[in-house]
Protein backbone atom coordinates (compact mmCIF):
# COMPACT_ATOMS: atom_id res chain seq x y z
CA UNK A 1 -55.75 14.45 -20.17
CA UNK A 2 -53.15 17.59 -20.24
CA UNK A 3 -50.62 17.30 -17.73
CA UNK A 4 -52.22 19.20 -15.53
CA UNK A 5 -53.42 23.26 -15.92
CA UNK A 6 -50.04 23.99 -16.77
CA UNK A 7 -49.83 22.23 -19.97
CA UNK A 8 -53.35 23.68 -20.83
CA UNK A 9 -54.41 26.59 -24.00
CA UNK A 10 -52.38 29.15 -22.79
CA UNK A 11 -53.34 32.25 -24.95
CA UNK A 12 -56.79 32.16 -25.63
CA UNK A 13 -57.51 36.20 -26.27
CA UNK A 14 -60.75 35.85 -28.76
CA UNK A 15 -58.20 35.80 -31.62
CA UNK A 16 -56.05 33.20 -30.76
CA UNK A 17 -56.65 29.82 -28.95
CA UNK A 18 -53.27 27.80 -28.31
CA UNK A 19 -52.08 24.75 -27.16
CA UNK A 20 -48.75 23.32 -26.69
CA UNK A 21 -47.89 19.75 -28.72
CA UNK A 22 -44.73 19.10 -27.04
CA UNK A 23 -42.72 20.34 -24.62
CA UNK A 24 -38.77 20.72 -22.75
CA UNK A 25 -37.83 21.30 -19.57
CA UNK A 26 -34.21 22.56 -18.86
CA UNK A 27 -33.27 20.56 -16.36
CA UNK A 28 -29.91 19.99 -13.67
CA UNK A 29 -28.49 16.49 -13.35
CA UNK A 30 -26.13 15.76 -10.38
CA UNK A 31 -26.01 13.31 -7.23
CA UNK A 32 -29.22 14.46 -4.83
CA UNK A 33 -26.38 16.27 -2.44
CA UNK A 34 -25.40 18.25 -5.18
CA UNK A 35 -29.03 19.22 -6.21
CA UNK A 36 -29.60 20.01 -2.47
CA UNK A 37 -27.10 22.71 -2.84
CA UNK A 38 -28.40 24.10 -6.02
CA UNK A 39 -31.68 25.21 -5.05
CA UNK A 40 -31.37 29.13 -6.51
CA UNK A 41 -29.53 30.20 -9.22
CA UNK A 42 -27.03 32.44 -7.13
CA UNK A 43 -26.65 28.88 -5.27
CA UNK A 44 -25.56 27.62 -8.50
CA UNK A 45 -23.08 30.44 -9.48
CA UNK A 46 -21.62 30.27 -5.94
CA UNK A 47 -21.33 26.79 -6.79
CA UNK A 48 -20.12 27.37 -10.46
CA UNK A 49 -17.89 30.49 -8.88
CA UNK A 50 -16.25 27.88 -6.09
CA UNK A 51 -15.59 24.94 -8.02
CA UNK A 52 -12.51 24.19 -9.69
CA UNK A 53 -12.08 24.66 -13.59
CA UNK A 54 -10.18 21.46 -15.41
CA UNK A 55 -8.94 21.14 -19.07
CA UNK A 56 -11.79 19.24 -20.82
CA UNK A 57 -10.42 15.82 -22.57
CA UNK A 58 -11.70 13.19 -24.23
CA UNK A 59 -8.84 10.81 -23.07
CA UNK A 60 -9.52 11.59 -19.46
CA UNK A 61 -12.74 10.00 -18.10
CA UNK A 62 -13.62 10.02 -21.52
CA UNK A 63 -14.35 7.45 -24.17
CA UNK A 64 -10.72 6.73 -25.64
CA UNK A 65 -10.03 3.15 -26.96
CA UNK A 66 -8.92 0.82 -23.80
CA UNK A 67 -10.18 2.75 -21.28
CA UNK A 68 -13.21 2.37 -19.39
CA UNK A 69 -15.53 5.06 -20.86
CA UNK A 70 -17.11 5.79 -17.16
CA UNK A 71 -13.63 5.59 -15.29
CA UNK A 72 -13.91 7.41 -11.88
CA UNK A 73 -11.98 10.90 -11.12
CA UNK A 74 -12.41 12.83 -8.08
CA UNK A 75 -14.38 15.10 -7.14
CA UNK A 76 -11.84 17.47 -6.54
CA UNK A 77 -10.65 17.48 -9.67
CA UNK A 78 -14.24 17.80 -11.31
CA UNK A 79 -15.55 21.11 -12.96
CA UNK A 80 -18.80 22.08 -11.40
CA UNK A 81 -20.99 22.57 -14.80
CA UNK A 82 -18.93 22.53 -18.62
CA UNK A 83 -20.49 23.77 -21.82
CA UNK A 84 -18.82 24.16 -25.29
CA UNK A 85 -19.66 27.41 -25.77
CA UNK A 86 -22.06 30.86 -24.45
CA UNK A 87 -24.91 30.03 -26.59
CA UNK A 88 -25.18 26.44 -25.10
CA UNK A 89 -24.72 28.37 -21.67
CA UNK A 90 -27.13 31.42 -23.08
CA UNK A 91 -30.27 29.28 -24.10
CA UNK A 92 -30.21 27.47 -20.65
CA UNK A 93 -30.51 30.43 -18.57
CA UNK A 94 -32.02 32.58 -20.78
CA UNK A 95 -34.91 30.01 -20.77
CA UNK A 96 -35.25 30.36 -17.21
CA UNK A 97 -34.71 33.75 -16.81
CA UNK A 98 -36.95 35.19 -19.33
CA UNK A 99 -39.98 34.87 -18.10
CA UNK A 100 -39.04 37.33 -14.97
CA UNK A 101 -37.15 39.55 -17.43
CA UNK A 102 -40.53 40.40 -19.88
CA UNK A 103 -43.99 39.71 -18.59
CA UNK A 104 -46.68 41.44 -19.82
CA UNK A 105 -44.71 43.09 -22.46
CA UNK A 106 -42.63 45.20 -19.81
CA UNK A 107 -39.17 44.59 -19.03
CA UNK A 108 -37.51 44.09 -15.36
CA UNK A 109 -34.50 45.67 -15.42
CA UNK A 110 -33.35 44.43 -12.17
CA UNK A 111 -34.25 40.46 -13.46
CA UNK A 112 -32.10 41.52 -16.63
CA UNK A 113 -29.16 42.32 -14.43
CA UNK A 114 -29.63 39.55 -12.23
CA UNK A 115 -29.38 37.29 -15.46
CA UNK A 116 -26.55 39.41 -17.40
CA UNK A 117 -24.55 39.07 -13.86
CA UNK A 118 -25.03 35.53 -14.05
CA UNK A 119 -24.05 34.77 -17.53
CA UNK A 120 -21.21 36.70 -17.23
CA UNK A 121 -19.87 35.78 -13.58
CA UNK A 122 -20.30 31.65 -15.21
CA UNK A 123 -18.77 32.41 -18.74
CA UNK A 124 -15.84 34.38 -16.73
CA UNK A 125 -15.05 31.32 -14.50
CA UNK A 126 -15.14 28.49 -17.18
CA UNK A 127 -13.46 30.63 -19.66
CA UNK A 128 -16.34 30.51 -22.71
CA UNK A 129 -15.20 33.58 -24.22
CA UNK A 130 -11.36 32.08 -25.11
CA UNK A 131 -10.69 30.78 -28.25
CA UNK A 132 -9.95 26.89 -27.66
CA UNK A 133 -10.20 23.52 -29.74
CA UNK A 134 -12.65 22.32 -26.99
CA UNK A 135 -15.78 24.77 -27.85
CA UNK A 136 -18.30 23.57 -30.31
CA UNK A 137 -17.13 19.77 -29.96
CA UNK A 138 -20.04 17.70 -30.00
CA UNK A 139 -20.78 13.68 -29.00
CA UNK A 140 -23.14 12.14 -31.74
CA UNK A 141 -25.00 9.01 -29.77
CA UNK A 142 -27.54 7.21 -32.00
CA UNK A 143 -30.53 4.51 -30.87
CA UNK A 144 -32.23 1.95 -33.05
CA UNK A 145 -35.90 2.00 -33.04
CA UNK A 146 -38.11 -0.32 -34.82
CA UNK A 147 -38.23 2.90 -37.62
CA UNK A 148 -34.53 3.39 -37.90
CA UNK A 149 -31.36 4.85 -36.28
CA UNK A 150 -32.79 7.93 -34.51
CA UNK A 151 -29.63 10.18 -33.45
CA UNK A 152 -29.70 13.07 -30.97
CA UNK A 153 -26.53 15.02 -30.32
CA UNK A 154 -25.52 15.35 -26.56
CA UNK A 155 -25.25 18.85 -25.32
CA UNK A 156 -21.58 19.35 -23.87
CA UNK A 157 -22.90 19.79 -20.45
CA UNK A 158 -24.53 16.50 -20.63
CA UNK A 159 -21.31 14.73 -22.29
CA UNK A 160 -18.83 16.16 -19.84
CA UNK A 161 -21.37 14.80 -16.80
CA UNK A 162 -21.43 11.41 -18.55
CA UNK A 163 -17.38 11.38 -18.79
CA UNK A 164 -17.29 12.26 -15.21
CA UNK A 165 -15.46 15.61 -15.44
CA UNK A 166 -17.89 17.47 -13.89
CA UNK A 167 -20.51 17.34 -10.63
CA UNK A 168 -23.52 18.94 -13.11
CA UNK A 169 -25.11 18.67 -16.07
CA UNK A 170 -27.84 21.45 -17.03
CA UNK A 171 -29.25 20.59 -20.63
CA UNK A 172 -32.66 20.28 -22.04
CA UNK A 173 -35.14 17.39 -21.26
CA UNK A 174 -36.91 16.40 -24.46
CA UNK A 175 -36.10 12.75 -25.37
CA UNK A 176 -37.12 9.79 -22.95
CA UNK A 177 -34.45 7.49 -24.55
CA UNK A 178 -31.51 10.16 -23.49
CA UNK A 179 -33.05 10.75 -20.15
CA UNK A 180 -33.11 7.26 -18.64
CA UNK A 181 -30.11 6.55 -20.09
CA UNK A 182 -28.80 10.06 -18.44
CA UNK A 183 -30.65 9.05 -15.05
CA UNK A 184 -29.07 5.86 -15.08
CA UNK A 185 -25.56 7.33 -15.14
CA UNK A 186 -23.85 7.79 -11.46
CA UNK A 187 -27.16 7.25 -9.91
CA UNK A 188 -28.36 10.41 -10.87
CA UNK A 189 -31.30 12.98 -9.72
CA UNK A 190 -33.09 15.34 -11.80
CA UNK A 191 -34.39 18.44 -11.08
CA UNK A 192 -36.02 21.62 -12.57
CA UNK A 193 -33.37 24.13 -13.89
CA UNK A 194 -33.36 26.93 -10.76
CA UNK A 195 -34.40 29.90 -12.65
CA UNK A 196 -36.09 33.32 -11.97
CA UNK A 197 -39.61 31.85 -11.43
CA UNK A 198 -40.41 28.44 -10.64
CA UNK A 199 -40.97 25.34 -12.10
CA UNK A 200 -40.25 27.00 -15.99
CA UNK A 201 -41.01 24.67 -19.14
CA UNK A 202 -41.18 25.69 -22.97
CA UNK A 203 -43.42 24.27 -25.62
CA UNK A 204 -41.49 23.06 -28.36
CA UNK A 205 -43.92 22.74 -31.05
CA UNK A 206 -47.18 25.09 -30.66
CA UNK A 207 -50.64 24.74 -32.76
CA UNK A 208 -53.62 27.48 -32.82
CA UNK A 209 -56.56 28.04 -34.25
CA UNK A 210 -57.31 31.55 -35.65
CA UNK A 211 -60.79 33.29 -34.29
CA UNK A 212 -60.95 34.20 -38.69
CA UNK A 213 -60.42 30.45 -39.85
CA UNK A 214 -62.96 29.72 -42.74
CA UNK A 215 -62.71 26.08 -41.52
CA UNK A 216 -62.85 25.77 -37.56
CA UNK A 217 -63.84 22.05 -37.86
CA UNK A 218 -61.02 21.50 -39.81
CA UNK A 219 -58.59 23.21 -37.54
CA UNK A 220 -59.97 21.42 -34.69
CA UNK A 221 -59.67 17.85 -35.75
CA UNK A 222 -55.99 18.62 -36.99
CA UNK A 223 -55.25 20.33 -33.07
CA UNK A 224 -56.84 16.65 -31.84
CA UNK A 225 -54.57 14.83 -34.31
CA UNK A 226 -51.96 16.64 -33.13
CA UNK A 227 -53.15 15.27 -29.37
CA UNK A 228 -53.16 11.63 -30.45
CA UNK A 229 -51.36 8.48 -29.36
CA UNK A 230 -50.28 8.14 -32.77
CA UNK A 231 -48.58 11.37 -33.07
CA UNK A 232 -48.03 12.22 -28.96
CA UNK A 233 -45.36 8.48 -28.95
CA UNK A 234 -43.49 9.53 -31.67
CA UNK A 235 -41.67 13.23 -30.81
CA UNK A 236 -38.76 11.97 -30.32
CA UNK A 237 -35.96 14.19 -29.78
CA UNK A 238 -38.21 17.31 -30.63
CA UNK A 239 -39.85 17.39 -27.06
CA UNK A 240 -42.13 15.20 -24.64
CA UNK A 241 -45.31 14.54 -25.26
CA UNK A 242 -48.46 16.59 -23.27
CA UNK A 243 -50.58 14.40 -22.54
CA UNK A 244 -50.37 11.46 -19.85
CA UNK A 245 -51.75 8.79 -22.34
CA UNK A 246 -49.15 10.44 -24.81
CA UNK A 247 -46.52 10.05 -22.31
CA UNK A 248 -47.27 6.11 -21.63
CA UNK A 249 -47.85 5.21 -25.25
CA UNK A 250 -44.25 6.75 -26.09
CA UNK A 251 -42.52 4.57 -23.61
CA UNK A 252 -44.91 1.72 -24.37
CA UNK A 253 -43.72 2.22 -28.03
CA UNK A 254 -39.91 2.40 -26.93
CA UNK A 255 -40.36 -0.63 -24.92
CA UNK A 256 -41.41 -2.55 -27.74
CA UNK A 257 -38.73 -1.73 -30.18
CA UNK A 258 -36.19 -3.03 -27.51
CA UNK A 259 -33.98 -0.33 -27.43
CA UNK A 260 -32.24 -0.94 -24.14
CA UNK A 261 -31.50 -4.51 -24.76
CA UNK A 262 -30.31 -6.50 -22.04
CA UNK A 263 -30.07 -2.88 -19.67
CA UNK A 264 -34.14 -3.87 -19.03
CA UNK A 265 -37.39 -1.62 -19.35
CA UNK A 266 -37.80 2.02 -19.28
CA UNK A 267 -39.18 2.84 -16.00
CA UNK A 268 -38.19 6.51 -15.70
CA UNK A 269 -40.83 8.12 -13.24
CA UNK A 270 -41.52 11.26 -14.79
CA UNK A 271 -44.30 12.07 -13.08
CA UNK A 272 -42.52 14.57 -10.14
CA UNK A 273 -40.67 16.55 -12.64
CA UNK A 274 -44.18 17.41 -14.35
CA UNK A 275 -45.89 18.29 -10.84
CA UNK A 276 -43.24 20.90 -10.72
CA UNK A 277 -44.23 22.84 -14.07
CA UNK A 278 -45.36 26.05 -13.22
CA UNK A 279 -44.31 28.86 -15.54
CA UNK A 280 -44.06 28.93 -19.23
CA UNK A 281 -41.76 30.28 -21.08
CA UNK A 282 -42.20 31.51 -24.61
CA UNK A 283 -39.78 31.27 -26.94
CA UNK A 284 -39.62 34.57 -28.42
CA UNK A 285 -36.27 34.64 -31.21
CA UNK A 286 -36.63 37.90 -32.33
CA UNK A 287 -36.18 38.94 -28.86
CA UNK A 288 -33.27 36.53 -27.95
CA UNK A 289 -31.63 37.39 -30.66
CA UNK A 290 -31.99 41.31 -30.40
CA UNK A 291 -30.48 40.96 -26.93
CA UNK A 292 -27.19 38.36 -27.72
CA UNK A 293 -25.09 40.89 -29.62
CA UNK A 294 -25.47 42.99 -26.35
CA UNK A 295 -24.73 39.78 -24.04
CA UNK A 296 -21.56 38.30 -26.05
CA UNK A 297 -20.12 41.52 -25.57
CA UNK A 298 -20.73 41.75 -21.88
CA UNK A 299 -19.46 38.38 -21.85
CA UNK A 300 -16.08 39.22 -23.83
CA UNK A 301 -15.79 42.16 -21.52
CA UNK A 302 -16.36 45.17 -24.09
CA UNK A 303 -19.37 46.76 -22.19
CA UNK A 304 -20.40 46.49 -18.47
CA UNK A 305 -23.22 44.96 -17.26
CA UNK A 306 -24.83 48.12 -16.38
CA UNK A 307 -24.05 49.36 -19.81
CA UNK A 308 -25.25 46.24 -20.98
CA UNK A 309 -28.84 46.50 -19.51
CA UNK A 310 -29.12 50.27 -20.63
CA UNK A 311 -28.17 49.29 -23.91
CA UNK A 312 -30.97 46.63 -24.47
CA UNK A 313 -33.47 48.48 -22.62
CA UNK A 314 -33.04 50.58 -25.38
CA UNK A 315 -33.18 48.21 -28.18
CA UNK A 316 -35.88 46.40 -26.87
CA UNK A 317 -38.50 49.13 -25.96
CA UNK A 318 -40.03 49.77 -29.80
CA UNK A 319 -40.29 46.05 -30.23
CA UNK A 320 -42.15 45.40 -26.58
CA UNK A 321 -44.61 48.17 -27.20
CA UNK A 322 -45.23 46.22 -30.60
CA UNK A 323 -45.80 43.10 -29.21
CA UNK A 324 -48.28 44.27 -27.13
């Protein structure tokens, strides 16, 4: 059983049927009286816009020989959100945002300049367009399953939460052994990423079947394999499985290899994050990256924001009326 309508064939036009293998959610981590105040994006920038800015260090907070890797410093001298660079920053927002900026092949201009405004007011404030050691830094964390190391690398938003330097994380959710462990950390909530539309997920790994397939039966029983146990518990890292049973067997399965040791089992309710799924959003490259060019610059301060939305209205219309 899908998790619920959401997660079922979502393009089915008599050429196409589609279904989504695996999915992410982008997702904000903070203490639930921080989440309470983040309930809209522009709550978020106010927040973002409000907040101080600290140097980002490894030695402070962080996980420097000696020290205790979880050390406590005030919440005054906390960032509100970090991230290493715009295009950590960019695929967050943009995965929110762009399902209210093209639907239906048409573009919403005022949506665009809602997002570009964001982007740009939150790069502005945490400085992502200077040149500094800090951007592109990453923190490699590995976990032993019965099949090997399995390593994921921590998005800077997530590591800077996790060294306590900052009130918010906002990162993708697409591996159950990072998100306990991320849960776990300061007592944390979870919630949805507050984007344009509600409740916004991506599928991370799509399969279809083609209307002109010579061999349907074929097609089918690899879109069921695809839907297994087998293959459902063992995305990790590449997105959560779709189906409930899916869901269960994958923490059954991390359960048994005894990855958390002596920290006990995983018992990360999941289930209210996936009653909040609503919109999908389709990850479209060619679009994204027609658009960044147009959105660094912004960023860096070389064209305005109302330039900046003329400017990909313009790029963008040939390749929407394509699309379609």
């Amino acid at each position: 059983m899908m998790f619920g309508s959401i997660l079922s064939p979502f393009m089915a036009d008599g050429n196409l049927y589609c279904l989504p293998m695996q999915f992410v959610m982008p997702v904000l981590m903070g203490s639930s009286d921080a989440l309470a105040k983040a309930q809209t994006i522009d709550d978020l920038v106010e927040i973002v816009m409000n907040s101080s800015v600290v140097e980002m260090s490894f030695e402070r907070g962080g996980f420097s020989r000696g020290n205790d890797p979880f050390a406590n410093v005030d919440e005054s001298e906390r960032s509100a959100l970090h991230f290493e660079d715009l295009k950590e920053l960019n695929n967050i927002l943009w995965t929110s945002a762009s399902p209210g900026i093209v639907n239906n092949n048409s573009l919403d201009t005022d949506a665009l300049r809602k997002y570009l405004n964001a982007i740009k007011a939150i790069s502005d404030k945490l400085g992502l367009m200077d040149e500094s050691p800090e951007h592109g830094s990453r923190v490699m964390t590995s976990v032993s399953t019965s099949d090997g190391a399995s390593a994921e690398v921590l998005p800077g938003s997530l590591t800077r939460y996790f060294m306590r330097q900052t009130n918010y994380a906002a990162f993708f959710a697409r591996n159950l052994m990072i998100l306990q462990v991320a849960m776990e950390n300061r007592n944390s909530d979870l919630k949805l990423f507050p984007g344009f539309d509600p409740g916004v997920w991506q599928p991370s790994v799509i399969t279809g079947i083609s209307a002109d397939t010579e061999r349907p039966g074929f097609a089918a029983e690899f879109v069921q394999t695809m839907l297994s146990l087998d293959v459902q518990k063992l995305s990790y890292g590449t997105g959560l499985p779709v189906t409930h049973a899916g869901m269960a067997a994958q923490i059954e399965a991390l359960n048994d290899t005894g990855f958390r040791g002596d920290m006990g089992a995983f018992d990360f309710d999941i289930d209210p994050l996936m009653s909040q799924l609503k919109t999908v959003s389709l990850s479209d490259t060619v679009l994204k990256d027609m658009i960044w060019d147009i959105v660094e610059r912004c960023c860096r301060g070389d064209i305005d924001v109302d330039g900046a939305v003329r400017e990909i209205e313009l790029s963008i219309r040939t390749y929407l009326a394509e699309r379609g």
